[in-house]
N, C-alpha and C. Protein backbone atom coordinates (compact mmCIF):
# COMPACT_ATOMS: atom_id res chain seq x y z
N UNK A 1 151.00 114.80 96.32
CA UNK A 1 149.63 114.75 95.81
C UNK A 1 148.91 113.56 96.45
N UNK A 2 147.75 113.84 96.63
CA UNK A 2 147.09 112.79 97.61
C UNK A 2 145.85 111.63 97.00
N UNK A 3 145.55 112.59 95.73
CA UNK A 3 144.74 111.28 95.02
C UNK A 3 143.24 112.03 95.29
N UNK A 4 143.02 113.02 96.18
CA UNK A 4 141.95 112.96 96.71
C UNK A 4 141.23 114.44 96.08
N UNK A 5 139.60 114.59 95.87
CA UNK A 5 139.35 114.94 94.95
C UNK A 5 137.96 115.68 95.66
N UNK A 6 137.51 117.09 96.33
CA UNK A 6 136.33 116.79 97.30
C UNK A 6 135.22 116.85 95.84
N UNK A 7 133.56 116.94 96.13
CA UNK A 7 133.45 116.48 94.97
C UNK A 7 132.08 116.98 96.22
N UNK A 8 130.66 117.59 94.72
CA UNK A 8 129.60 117.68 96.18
C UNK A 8 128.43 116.37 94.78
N UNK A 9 127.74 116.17 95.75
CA UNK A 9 126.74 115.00 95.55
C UNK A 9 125.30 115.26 96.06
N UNK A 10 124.58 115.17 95.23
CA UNK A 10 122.81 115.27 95.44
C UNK A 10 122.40 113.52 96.10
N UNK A 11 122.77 114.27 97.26
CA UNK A 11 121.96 112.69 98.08
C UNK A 11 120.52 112.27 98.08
N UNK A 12 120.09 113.22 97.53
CA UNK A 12 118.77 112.89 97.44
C UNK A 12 118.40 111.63 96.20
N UNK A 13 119.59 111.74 95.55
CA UNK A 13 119.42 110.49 94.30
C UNK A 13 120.31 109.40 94.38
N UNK A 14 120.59 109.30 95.59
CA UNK A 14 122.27 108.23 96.29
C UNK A 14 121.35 107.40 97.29
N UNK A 15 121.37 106.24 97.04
CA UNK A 15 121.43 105.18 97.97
C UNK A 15 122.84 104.72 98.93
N UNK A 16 122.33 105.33 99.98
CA UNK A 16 123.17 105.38 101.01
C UNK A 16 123.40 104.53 102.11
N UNK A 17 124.81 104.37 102.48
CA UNK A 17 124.79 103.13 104.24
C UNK A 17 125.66 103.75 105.27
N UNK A 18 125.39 103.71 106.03
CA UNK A 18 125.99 104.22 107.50
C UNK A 18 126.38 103.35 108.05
N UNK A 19 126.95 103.02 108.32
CA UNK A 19 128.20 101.60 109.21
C UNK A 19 128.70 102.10 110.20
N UNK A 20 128.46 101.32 111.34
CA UNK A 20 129.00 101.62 112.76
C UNK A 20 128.10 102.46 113.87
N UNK A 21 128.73 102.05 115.12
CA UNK A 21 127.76 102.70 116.24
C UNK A 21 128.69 103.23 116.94
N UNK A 22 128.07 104.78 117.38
CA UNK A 22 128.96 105.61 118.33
C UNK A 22 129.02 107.05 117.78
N UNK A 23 129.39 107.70 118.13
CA UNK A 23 129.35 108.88 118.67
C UNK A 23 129.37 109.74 116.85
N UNK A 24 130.52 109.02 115.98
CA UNK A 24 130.70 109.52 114.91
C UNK A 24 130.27 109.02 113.97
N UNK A 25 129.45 108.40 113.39
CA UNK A 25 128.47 107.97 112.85
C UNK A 25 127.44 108.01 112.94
N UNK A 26 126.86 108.71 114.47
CA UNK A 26 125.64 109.48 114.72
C UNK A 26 125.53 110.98 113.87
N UNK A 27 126.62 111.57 114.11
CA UNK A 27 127.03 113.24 113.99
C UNK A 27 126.59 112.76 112.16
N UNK A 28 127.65 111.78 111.51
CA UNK A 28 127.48 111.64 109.94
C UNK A 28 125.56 111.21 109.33
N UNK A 29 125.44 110.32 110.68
CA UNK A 29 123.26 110.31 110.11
C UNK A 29 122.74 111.62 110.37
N UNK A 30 123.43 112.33 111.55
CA UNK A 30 122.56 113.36 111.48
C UNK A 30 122.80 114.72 109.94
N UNK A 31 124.03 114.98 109.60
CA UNK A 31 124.73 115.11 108.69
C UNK A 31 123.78 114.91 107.25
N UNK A 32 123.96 113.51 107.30
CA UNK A 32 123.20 113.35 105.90
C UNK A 32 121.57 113.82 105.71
N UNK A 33 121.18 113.45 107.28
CA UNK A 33 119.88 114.22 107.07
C UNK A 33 119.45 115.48 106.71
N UNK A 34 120.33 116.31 107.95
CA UNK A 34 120.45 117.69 107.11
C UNK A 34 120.46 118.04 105.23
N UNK A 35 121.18 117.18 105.33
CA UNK A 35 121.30 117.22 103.81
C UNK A 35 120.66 116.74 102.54
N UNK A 36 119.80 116.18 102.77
CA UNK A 36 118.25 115.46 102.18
C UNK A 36 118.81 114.28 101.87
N UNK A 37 119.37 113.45 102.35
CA UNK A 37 119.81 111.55 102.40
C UNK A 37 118.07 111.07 102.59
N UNK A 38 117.89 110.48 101.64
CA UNK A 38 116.76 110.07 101.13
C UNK A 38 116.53 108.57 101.09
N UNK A 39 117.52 107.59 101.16
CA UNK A 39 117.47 106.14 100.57
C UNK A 39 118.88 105.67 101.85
N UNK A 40 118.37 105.57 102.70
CA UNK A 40 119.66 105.54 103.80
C UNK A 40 119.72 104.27 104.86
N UNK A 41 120.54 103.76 104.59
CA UNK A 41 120.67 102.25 105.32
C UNK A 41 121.53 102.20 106.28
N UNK A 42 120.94 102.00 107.57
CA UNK A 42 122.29 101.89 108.54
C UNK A 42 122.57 100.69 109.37
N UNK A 43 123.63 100.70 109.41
CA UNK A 43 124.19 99.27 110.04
C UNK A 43 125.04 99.62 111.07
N UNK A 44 124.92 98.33 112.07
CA UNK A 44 125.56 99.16 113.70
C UNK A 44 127.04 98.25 113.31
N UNK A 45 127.12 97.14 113.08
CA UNK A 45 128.08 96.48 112.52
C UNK A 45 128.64 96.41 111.11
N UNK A 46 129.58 95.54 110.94
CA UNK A 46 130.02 95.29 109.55
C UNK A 46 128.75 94.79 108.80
N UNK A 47 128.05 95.29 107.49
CA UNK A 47 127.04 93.94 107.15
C UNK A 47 127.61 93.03 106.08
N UNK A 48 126.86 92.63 105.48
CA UNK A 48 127.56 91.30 104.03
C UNK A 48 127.48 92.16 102.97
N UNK A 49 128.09 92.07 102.18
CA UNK A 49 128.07 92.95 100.92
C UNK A 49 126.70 92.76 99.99
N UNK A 50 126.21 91.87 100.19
CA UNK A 50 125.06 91.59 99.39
C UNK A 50 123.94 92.31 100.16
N UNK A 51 124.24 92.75 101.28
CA UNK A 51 122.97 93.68 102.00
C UNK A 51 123.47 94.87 101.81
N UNK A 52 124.75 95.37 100.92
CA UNK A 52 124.46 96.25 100.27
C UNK A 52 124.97 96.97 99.01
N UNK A 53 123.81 95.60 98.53
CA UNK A 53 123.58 95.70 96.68
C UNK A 53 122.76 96.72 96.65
N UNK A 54 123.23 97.64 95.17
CA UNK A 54 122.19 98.97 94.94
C UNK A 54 123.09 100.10 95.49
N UNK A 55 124.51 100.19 96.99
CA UNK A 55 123.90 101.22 97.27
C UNK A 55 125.63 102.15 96.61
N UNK A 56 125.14 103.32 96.65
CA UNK A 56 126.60 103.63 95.80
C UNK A 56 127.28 104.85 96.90
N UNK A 57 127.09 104.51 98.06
CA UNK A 57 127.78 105.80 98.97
C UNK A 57 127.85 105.22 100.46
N UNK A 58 129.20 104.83 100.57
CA UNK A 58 129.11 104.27 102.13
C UNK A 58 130.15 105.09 103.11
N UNK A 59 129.21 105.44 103.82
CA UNK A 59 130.29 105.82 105.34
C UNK A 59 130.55 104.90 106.62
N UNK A 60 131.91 104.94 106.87
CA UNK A 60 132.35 104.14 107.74
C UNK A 60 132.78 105.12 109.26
N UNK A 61 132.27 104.70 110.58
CA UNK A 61 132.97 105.34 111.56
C UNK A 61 132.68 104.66 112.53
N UNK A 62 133.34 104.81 113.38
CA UNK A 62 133.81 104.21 114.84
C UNK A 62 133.56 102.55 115.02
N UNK A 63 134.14 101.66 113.68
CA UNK A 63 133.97 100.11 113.96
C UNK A 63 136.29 100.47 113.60
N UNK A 64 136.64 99.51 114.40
CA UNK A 64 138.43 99.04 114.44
C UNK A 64 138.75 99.35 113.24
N UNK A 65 140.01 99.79 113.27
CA UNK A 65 140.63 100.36 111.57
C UNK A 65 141.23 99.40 111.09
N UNK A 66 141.73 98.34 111.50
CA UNK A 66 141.69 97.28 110.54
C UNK A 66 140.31 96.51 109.80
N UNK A 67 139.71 96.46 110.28
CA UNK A 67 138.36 96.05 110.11
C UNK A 67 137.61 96.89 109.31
N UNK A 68 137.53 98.02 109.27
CA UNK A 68 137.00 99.23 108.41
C UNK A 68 137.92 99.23 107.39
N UNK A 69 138.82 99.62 107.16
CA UNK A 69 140.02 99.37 105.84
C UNK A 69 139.38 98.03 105.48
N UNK A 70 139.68 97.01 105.85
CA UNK A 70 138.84 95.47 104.91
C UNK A 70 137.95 95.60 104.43
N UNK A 71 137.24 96.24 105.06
CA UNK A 71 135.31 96.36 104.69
C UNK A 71 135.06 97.14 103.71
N UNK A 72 136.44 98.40 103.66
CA UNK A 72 136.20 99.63 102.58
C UNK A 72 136.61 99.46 101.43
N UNK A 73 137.62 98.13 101.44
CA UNK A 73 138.14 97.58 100.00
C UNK A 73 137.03 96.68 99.77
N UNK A 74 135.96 96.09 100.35
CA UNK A 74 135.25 95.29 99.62
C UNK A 74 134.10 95.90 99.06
N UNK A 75 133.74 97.29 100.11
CA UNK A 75 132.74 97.69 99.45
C UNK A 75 133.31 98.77 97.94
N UNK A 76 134.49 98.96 98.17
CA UNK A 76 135.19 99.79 96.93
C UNK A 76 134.87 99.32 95.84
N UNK A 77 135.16 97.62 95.94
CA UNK A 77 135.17 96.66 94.88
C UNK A 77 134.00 96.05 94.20
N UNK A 78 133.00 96.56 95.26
CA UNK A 78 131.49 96.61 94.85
C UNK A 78 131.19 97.41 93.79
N UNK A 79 131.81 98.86 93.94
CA UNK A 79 131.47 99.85 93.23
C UNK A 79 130.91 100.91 93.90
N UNK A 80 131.08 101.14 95.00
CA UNK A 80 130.50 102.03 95.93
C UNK A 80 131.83 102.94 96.32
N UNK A 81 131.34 104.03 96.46
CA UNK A 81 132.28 105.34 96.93
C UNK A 81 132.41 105.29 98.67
N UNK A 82 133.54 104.76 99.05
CA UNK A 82 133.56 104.92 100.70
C UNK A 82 134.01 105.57 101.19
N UNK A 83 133.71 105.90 102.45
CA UNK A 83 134.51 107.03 103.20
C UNK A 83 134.91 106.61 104.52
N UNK A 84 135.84 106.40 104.80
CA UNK A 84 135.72 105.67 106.78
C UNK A 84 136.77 107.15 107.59
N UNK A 85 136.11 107.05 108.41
CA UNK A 85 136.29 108.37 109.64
C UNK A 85 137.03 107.64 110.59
């Protein structure tokens, strides 16, 4: 059993962040757009957690997987739902 749970979400009422630059994190902005992502913050790097207070849905792709795992426990611990690719 894996813990894992898929689950669908009205982005249109989700304050959202996009983390990382490259190829798969383009495909995920374009993604959310399709999908009415309404309140959407993107960052080409790691940012500070306090730049992102408020938001409750973060995707992570193409920044180092050690570095993304760190970033996904802090933003976990925020209270934000992460996802890293």
């Amino acid at each position: 059993m894996t813990g894992l749970l898929p689950v669908a979400l009205d982005l249109r009422r989700l304050k959202i962040a996009a983390v990382g630059a490259g190829p798969r994190i383009e495909r995920r902005l374009k993604r959310l757009a399709e999908a009415g992502a309404v309140d959407l913050r993107r960052f080409a790097g790691l940012p500070d957690l306090a730049e992102l207070a408020g938001v409750q849905l973060v995707f992570v792709a193409d920044i180092e997987a050690g570095a993304a795992r760190a970033f996904a426990e802090r933003a976990r611990a925020s209270g934000a739902l992460v996802n890293v690719e």
